[in-house]
Protein backbone atom coordinates (compact mmCIF):
# COMPACT_ATOMS: atom_id res chain seq x y z
CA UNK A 1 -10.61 113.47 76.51
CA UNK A 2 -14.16 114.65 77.12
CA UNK A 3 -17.04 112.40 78.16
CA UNK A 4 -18.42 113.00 74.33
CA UNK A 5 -14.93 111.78 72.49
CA UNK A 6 -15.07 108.78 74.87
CA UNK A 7 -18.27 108.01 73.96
CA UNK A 8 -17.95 108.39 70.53
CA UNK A 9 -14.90 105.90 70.82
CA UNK A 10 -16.90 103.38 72.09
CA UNK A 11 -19.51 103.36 70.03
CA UNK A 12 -16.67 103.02 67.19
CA UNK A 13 -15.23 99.98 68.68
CA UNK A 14 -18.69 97.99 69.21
CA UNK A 15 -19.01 96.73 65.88
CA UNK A 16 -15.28 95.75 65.41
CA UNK A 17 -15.31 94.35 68.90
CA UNK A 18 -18.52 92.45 67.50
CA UNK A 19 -16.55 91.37 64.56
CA UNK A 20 -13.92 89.89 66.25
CA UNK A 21 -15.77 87.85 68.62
CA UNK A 22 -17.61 86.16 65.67
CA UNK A 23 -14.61 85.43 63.66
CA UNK A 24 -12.91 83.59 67.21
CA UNK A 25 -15.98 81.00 66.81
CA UNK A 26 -15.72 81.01 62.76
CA UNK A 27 -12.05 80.05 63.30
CA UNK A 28 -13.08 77.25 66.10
CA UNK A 29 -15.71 76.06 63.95
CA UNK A 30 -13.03 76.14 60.93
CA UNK A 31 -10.67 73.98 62.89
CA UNK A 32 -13.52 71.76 63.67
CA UNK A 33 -14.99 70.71 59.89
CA UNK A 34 -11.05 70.36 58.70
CA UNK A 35 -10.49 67.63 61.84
CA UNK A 36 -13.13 65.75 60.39
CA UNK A 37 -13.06 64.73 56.85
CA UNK A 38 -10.67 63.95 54.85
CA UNK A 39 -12.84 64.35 51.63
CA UNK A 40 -10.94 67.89 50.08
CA UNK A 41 -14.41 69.07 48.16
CA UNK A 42 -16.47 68.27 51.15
CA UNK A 43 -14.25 69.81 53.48
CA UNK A 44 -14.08 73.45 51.83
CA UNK A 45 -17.75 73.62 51.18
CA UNK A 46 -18.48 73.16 54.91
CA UNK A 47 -15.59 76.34 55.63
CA UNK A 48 -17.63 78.06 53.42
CA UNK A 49 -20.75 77.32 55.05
CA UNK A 50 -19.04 78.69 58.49
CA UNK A 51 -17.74 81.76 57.04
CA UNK A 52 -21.21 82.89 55.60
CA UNK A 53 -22.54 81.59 59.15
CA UNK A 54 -20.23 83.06 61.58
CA UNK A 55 -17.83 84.98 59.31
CA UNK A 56 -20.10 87.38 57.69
CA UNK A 57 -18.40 86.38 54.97
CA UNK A 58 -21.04 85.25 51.55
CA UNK A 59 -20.76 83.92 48.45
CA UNK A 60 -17.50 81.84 49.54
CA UNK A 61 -15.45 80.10 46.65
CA UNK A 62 -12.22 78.59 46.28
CA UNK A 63 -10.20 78.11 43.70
CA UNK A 64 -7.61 75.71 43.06
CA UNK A 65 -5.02 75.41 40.95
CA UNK A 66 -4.78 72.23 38.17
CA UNK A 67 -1.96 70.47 38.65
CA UNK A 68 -1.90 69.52 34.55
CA UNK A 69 -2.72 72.86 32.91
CA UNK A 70 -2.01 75.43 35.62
CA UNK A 71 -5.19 77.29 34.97
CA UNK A 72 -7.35 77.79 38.56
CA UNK A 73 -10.71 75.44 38.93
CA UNK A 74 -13.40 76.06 41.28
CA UNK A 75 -13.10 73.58 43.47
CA UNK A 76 -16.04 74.69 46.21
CA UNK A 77 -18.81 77.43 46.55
CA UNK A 78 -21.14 77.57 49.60
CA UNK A 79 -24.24 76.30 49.30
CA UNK A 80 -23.63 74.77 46.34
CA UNK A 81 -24.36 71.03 45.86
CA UNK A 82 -24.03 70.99 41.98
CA UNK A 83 -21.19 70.19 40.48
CA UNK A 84 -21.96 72.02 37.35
CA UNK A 85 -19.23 74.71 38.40
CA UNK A 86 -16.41 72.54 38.66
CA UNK A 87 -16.19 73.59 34.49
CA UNK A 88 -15.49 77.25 35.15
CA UNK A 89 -11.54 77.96 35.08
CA UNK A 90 -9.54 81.03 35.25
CA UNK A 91 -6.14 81.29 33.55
CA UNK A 92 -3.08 83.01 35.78
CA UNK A 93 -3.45 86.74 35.43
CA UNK A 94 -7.29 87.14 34.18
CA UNK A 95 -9.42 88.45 35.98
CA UNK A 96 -8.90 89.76 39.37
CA UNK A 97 -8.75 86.33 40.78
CA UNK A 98 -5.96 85.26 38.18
CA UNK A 99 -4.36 88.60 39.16
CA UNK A 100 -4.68 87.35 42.98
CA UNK A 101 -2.89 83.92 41.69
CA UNK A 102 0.03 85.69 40.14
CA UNK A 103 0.79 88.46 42.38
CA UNK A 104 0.54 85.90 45.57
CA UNK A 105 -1.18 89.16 47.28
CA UNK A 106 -5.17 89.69 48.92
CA UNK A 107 -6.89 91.81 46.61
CA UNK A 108 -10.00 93.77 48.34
CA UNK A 109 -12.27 95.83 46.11
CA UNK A 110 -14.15 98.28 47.87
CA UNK A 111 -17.54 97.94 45.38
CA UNK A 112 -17.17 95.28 42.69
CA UNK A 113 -18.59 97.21 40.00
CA UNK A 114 -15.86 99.21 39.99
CA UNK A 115 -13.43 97.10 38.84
CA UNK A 116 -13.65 96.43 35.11
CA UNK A 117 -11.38 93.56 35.37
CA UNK A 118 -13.55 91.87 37.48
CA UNK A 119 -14.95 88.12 35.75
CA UNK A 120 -17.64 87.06 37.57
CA UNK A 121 -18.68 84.45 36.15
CA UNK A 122 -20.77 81.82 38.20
CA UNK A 123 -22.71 85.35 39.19
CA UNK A 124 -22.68 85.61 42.88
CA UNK A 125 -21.88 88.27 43.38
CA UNK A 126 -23.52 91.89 44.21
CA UNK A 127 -21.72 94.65 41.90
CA UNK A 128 -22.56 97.07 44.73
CA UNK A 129 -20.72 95.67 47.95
CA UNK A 130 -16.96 95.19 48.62
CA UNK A 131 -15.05 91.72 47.61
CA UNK A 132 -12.01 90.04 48.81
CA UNK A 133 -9.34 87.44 47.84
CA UNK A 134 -6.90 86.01 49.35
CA UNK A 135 -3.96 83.12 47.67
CA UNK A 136 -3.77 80.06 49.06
CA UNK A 137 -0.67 78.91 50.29
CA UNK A 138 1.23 75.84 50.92
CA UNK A 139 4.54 76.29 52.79
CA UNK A 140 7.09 77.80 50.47
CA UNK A 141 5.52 76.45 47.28
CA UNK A 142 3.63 79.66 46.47
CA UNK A 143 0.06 80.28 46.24
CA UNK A 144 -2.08 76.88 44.80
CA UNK A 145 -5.62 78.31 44.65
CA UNK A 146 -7.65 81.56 45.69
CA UNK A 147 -9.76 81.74 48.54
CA UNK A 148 -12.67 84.89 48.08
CA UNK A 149 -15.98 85.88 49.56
CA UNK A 150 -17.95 89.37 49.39
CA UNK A 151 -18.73 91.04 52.63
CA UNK A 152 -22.69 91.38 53.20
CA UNK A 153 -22.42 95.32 53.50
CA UNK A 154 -20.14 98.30 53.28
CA UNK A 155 -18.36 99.31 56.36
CA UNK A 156 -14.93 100.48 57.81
CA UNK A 157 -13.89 97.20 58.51
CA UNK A 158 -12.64 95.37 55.20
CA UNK A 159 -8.95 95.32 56.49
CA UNK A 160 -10.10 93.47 59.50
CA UNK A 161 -12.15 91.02 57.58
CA UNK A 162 -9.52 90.19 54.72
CA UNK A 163 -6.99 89.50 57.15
CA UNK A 164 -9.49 86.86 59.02
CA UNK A 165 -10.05 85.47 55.34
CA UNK A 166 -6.10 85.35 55.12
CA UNK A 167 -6.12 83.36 58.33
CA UNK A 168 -9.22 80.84 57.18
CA UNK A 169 -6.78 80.45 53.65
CA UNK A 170 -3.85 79.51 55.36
CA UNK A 171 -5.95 76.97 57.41
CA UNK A 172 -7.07 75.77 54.08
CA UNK A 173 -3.74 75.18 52.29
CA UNK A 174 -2.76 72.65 55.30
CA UNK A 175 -6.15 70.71 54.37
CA UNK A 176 -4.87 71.01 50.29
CA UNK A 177 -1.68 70.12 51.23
CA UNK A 178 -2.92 66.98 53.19
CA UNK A 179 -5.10 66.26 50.15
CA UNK A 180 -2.02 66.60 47.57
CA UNK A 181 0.01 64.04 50.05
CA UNK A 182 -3.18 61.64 50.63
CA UNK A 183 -3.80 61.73 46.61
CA UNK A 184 -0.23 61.34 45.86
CA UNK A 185 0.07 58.07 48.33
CA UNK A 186 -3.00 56.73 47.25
CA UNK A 187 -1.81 56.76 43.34
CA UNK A 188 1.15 54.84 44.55
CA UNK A 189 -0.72 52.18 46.05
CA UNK A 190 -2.56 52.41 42.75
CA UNK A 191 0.44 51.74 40.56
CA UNK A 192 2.19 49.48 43.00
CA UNK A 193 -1.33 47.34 43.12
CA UNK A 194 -1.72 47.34 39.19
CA UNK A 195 2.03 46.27 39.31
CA UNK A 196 1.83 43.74 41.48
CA UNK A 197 -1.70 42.05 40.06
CA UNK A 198 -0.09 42.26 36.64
CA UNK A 199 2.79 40.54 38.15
CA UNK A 200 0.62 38.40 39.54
CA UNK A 201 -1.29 37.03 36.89
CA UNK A 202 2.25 37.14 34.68
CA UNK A 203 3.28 34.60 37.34
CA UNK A 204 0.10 32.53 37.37
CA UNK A 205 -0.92 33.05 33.86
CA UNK A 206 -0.62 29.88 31.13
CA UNK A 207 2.71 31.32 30.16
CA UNK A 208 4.36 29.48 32.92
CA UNK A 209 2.44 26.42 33.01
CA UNK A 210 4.74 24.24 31.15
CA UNK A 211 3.17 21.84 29.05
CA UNK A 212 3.09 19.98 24.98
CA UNK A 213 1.97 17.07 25.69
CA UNK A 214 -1.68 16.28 24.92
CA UNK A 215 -3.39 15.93 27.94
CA UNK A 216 -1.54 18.87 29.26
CA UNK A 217 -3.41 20.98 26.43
CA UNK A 218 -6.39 19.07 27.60
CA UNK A 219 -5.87 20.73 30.82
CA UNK A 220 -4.78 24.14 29.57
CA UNK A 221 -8.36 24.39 27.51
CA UNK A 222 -10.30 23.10 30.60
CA UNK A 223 -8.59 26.04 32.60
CA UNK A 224 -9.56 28.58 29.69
CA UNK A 225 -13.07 27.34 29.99
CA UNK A 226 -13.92 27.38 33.58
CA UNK A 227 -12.29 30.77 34.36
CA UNK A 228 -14.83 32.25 32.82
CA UNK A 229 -17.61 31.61 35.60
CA UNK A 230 -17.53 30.86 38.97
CA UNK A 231 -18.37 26.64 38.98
CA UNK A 232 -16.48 25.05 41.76
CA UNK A 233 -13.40 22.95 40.35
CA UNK A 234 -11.94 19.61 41.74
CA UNK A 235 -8.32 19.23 40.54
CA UNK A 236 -7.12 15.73 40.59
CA UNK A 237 -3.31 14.31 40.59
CA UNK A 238 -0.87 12.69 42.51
CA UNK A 239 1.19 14.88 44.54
CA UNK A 240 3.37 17.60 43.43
CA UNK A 241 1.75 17.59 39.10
CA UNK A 242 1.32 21.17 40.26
CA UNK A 243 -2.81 20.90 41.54
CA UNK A 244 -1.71 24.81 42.87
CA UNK A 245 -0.60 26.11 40.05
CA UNK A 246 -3.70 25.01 37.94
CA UNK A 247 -5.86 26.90 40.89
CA UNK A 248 -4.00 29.94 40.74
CA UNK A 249 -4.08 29.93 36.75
CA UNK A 250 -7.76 29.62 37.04
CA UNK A 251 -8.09 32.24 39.38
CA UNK A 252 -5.87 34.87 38.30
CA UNK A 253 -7.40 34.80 34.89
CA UNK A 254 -11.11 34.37 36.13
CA UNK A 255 -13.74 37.88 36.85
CA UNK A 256 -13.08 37.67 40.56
CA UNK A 257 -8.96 37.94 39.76
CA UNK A 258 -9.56 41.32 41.55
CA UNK A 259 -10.29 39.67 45.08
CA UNK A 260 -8.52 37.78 47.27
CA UNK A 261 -7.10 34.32 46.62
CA UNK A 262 -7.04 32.56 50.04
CA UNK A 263 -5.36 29.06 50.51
CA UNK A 264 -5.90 26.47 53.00
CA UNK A 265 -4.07 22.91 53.24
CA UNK A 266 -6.73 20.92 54.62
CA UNK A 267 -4.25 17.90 55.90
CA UNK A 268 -2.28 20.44 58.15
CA UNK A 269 -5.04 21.16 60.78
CA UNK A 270 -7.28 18.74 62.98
CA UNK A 271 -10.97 18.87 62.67
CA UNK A 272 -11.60 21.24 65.64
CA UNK A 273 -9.04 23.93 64.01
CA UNK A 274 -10.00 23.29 60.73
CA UNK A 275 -13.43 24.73 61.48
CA UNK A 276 -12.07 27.74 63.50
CA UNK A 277 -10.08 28.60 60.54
CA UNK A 278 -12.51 27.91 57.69
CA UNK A 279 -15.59 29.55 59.41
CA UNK A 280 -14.11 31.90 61.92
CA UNK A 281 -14.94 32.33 65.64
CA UNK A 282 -16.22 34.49 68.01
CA UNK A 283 -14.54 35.70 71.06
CA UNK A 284 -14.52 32.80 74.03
CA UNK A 285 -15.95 30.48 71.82
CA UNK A 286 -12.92 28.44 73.00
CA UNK A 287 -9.68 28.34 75.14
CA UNK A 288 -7.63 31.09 73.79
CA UNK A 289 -10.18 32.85 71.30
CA UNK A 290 -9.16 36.32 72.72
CA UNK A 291 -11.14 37.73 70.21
CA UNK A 292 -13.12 37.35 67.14
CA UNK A 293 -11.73 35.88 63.94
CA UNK A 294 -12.74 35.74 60.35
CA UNK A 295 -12.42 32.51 59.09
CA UNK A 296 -11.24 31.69 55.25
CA UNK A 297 -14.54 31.81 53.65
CA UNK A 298 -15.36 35.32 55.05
CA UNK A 299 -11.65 36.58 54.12
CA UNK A 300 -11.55 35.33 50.49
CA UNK A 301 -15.48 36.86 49.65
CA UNK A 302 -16.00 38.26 46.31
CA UNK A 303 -12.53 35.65 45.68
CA UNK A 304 -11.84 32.30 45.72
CA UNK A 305 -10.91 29.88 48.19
CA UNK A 306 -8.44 26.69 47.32
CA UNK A 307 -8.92 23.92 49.43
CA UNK A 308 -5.95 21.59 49.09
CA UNK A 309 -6.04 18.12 50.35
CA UNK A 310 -9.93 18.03 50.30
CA UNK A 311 -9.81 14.06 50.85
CA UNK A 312 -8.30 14.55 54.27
CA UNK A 313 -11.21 15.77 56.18
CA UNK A 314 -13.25 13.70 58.25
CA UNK A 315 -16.73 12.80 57.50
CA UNK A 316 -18.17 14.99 60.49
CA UNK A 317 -16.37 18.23 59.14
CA UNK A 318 -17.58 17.10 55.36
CA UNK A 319 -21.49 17.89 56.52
CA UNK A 320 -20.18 21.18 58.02
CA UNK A 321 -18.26 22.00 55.05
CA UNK A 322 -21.14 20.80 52.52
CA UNK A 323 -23.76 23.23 53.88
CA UNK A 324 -21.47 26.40 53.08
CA UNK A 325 -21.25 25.13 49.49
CA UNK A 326 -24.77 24.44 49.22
CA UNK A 327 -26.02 27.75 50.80
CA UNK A 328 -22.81 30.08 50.76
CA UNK A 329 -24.00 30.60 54.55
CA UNK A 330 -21.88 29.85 57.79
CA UNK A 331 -21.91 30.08 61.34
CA UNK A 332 -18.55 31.68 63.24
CA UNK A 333 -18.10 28.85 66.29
CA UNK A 334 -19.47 30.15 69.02
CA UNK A 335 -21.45 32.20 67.37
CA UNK A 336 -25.23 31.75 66.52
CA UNK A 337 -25.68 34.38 63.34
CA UNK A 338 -26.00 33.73 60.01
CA UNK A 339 -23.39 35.22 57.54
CA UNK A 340 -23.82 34.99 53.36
CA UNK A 341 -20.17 34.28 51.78
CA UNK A 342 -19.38 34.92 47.69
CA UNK A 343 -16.72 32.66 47.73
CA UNK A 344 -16.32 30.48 44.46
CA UNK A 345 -14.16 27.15 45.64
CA UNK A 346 -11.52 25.30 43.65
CA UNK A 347 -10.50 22.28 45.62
CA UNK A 348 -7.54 19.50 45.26
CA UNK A 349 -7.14 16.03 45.91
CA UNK A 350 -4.60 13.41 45.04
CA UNK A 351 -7.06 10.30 46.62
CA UNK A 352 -9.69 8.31 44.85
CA UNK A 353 -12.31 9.79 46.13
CA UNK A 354 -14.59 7.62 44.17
CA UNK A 355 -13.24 4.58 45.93
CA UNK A 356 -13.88 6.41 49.31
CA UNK A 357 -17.54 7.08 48.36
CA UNK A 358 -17.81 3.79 48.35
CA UNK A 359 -16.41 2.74 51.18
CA UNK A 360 -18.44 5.36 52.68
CA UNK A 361 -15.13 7.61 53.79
CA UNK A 362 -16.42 10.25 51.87
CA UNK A 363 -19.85 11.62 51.32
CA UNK A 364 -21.56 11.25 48.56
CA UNK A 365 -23.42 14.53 47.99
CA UNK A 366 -20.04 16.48 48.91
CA UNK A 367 -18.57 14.24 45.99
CA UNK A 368 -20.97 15.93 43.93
CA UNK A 369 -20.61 19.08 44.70
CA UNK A 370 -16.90 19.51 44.50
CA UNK A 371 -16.88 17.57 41.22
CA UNK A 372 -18.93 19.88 39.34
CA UNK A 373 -15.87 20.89 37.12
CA UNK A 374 -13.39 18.23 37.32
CA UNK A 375 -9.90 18.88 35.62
CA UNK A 376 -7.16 15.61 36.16
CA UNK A 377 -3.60 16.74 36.06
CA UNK A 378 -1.23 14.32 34.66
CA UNK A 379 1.40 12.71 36.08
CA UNK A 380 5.03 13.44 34.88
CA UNK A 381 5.99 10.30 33.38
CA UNK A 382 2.79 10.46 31.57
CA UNK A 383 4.51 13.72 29.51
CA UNK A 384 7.84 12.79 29.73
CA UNK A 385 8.28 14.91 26.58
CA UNK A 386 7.85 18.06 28.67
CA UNK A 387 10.81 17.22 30.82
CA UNK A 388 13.19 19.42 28.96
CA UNK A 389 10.90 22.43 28.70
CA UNK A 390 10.08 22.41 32.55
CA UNK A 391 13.87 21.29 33.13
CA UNK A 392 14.77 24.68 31.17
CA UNK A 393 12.00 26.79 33.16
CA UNK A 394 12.67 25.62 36.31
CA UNK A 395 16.94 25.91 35.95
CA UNK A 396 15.44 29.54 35.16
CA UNK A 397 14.57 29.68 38.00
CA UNK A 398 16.69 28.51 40.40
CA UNK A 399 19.38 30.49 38.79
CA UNK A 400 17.15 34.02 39.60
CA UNK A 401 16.94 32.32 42.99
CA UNK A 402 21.25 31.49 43.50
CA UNK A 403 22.09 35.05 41.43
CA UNK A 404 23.97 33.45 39.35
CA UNK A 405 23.71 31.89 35.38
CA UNK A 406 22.99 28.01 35.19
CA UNK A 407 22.71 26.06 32.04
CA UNK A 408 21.54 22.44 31.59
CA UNK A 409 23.17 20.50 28.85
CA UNK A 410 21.21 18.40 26.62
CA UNK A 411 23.29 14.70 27.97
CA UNK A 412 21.52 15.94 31.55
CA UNK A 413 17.87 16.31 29.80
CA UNK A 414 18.14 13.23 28.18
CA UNK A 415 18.84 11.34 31.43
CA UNK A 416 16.07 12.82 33.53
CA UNK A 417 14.00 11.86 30.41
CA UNK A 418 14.36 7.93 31.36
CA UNK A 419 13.48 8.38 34.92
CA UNK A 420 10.20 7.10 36.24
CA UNK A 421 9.53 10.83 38.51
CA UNK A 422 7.22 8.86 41.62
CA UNK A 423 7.40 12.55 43.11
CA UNK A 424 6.36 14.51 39.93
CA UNK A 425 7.27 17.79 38.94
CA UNK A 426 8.18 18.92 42.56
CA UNK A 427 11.10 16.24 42.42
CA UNK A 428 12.12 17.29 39.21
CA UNK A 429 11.88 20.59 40.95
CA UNK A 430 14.41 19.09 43.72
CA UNK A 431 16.31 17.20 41.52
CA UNK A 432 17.89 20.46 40.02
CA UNK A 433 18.12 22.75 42.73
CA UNK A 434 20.22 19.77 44.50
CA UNK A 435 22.39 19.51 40.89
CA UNK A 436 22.41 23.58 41.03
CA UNK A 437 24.44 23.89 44.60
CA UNK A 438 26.55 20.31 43.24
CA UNK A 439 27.88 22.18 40.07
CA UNK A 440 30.53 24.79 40.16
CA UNK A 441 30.75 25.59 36.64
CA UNK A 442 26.76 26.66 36.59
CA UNK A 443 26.59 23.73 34.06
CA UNK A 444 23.97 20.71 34.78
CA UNK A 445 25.36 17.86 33.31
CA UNK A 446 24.33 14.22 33.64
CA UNK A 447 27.04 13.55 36.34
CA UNK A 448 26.12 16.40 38.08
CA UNK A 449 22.69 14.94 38.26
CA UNK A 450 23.68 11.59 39.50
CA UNK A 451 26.06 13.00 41.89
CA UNK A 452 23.09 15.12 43.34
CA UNK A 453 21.30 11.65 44.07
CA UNK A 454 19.12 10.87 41.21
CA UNK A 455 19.97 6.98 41.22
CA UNK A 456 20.75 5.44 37.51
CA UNK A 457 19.40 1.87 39.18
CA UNK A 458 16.09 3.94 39.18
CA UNK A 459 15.84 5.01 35.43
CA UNK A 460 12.68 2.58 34.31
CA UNK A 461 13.83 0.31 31.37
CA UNK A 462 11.81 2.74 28.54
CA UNK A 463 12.92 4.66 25.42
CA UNK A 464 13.37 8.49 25.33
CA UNK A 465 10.39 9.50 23.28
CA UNK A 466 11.60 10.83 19.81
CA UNK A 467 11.66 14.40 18.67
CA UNK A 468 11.38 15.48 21.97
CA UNK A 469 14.90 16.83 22.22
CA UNK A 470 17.97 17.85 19.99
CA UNK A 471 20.85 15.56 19.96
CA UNK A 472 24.08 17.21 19.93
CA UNK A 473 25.86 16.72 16.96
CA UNK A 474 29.10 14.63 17.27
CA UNK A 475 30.85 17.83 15.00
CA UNK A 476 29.76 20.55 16.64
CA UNK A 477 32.86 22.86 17.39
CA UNK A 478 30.85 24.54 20.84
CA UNK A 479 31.16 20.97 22.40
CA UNK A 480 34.15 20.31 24.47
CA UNK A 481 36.25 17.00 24.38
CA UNK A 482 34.47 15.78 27.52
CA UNK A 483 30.98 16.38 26.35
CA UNK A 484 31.68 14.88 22.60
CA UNK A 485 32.71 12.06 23.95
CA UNK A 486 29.29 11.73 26.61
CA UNK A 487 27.27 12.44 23.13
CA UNK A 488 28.97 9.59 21.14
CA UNK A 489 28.48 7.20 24.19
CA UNK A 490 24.30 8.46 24.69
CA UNK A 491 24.03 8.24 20.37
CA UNK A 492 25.61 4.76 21.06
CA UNK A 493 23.33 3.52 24.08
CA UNK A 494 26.47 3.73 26.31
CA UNK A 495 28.07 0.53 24.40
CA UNK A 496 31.32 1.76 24.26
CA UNK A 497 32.45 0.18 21.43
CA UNK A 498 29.97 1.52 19.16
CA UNK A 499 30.49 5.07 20.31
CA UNK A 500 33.97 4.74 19.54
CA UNK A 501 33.14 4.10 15.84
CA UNK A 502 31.47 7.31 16.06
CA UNK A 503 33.89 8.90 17.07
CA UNK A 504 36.56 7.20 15.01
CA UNK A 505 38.51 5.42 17.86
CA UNK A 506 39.22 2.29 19.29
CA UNK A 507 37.91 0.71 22.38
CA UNK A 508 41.09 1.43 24.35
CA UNK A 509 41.15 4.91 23.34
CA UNK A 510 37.54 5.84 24.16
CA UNK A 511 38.18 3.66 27.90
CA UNK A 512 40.90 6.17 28.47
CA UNK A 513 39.21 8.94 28.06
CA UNK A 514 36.00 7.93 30.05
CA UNK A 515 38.07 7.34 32.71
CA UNK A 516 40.43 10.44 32.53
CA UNK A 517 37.52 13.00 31.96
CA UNK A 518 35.60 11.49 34.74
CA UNK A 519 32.57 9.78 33.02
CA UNK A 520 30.32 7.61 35.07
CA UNK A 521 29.40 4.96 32.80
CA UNK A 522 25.85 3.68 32.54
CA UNK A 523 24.48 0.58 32.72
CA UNK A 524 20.50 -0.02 31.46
């Protein structure tokens, strides 16, 4: 080789040796922008931006293909910050960069006005200098988008840069197929949020509030009412009327059902603990704060918070707790800055607080503004007529909870409907479960119930209010032998004598069978 060839060599190599190096730090740069968003749109304009920068690579765009009608949308151009492109589309096959799409090959055209087939149509590029495009690929799942740019001049070197641009498109079908995965996860946790707040509110909603009796519907149209805004609520009740239930219902159908619905029992905590976990603290504000805490208020902003037990706290947490209702501001202990809540309260009592007030237990300005919205829930023997609607709900339930089917008969609802309930609904609650595990049928009957510890020396000397249940009818062929005769005896007041004439037997006769089929007789 003479001195002139070698020469000549060289000078050949310079440009493609200059080539090279600059695509090296368009690939590092490459690797860089996808490390660093996850944003797909963002992402592939800033590749762009590096291939026109280090690539020598212009007019970058990429394609991708829609997942609903197939056809390939521009998903990214260089330089481009308006989205007005996003409407162009190009069906598999058409044009050269539907032809790309389909054949799952690079296409290079040495001058683009050449090619009649060629659809330029955001018009970018020059009709004069080469193009190139390259499919996008994901794995084995053939191409899902085109990747194309237009070198800024005509040389020898077009293989060179398509298969750099063949490199850049395989970098970007990782970063599509990390946006497919991302999208597809995030729609799940879509769905399986929708589900779960419409199971939600199906839970809490008035459908399962049980209720007929007239100051229950009292209650159910003070709930409709107050949901609407965001007034703080003070449910009142003796223990277990279901204060909780009333909170959720007005939460879960109130604006702010989107946020969070935090619950504190204020009777469960001292004072000192009480504060740490209503307003939060800061790390070594005390023995053990390893580090800082959100307290209730701050989790359940933009929510609501449900103070239960409200008439437990002592007066010197009251002024603490009244300032955060008055200003929606707190202070994290141990900490000395200022934080702004949105935090709409519902709170629950079964005390007088009245009668505290004026002892001076309970402060009088908190009084005030808990009670802004006050809403009293009955107690159960106050609506004994919704005993066997709750009795049904709740055997409902326990039966989901035991997998199995339970049924209560109507001789069981009419006993629980003479008992005075001192513990409410969440007796009644008790009362059944306990009858549930007692009966190995799956039938509730009234001996199950008194077998499960529900006392007949307890049942309050007052009538069953009328039309409040259906009385099984002495003929009906569904009822067995044993449960005829339990009907005669409740139609008869459980004077045996009497039910006998209902049933067209004598006094011996109906004695035998109460005592072969097992019947507990009652006394009232």
């Amino acid at each position: 080789m003479t001195p002139e060839t070698n020469q000549l060599d060289m000078s050949d190599s310079r440009p493609r040796l200059a080539l090279l190096e600059s695509q090296l730090a368009a690939l590092f740069e490459v690797s860089s922008v996808l490390s660093r968003s996850l944003n797909p749109r963002e992402t592939l304009r800033e590749v762009l931006k590096v291939l026109h920068d280090h690539g020598c690579l212009r007019h970058g765009m990429v394609t991708l293909v829609d997942t609903e009608s197939g056809d390939l949308l521009v998903s990214a151009l260089h330089d481009d910050d308006d989205d007005s492109f996003t409407t162009v589309r190009y069906r598999p096959g058409e044009g050269v960069i539907g032809q790309i799409l389909e054949r799952n090959e690079p296409w290079v055209l040495p001058r683009v006005g050449d090619e009649p087939r060629f659809l330029d149509r955001l018009n970018l590029y020059d009709p004069d200098l080469p193009f190139i495009g390259v499919p996008i690929r994901v794995g084995d799942e053939g191409p899902v988008g085109v990747c194309a740019a237009q070198p800024p001049r005509v040389d020898g070197l077009l293989d060179e840069r398509t298969r750099f641009l063949e490199m850049v498109a395989n970098l970007i079908g990782q970063v599509v197929r990390l946006a497919h995965r991302v999208a597809a996860e995030q729609q799940a946790l879509r769905e399986e949020r929708d589900k779960l707040r419409r199971q939600v509110k199906g839970d809490h909603g008035f459908d399962n509030i049980i209720g007929r009796a007239g100051a229950m519907r009292t209650v159910f149209e003070q709930v409709r009412q107050v949901a609407k805004w965001n007034t703080t609520v003070l449910i009142r009740g003796e223990s277990g009327t279901g204060k909780e239930l009333i909170a959720n219902a007005i939460h879960y159908n109130s604006p702010r059902a989107g946020g969070v619905f935090v619950k504190l029992n204020c009777a469960a905590l001292p004072d000192n603990l009480l504060e740490s976990e209503l307003f939060g603290h800061e790390k070594g504000a005390f023995t053990g704060a390893v580090a800082q805490r959100k307290g209730r208020f701050e989790q359940a902003d933009g929510g609501t918070l449900f103070l239960d037990e409200i008439g437990e706290i002592s007066p010197a947490f009251q002024v603490k707790l009244l300032r955060v209702l008055q200003e929606g501001e707190l202070e994290r202990v141990g900490g000395n800055r200022t934080l702004k809540v949105d935090v709409r309260v519902i709170a629950a009592t079964n005390r007088d607080l009245e009668a505290e007030v004026r002892r001076g237990d309970f402060r009088e300005d908190l009084y005030y503004r808990l009670n802004v919205m006050p809403i009293r829930m009955p107690a159960l023997r106050d609506r004994l007529e919704d005993i066997p609607d709750l009795a049904r709900f709740l055997v409902a339930k326990i039966a989901r909870m035991q997998r199995r089917d339970l049924e209560i008969t109507d001789n069981a609802l009419r006993g629980l409907m003479r008992y005075h309930w001192p513990g409410n609904v969440r007796e009644l609650e008790n009362c059944l479960e306990r009858a549930a595990v007692m009966s190995e049928t799956g039938v509730i009957d009234s001996d199950v119930i008194h077998v499960s510890g529900l006392d007949e020396g307890r049942f309050p000397e007052q009538p069953v209010p009328p039309s409040t249940i259906a009385k099984p009818a002495l003929d009906d062929p569904d009822l067995d032998e044993r449960e005829r005769v339990i009907a005669a005896l409740e139609e008869a007041g459980w004077v045996q004598a009497k039910a006998a004439r209902l049933l067209n037997m004598t006094p011996r006769q109906i004695a035998y069978r109460i005592q072969t089929l097992n019947i507990k007789v009652r006394q009232f």
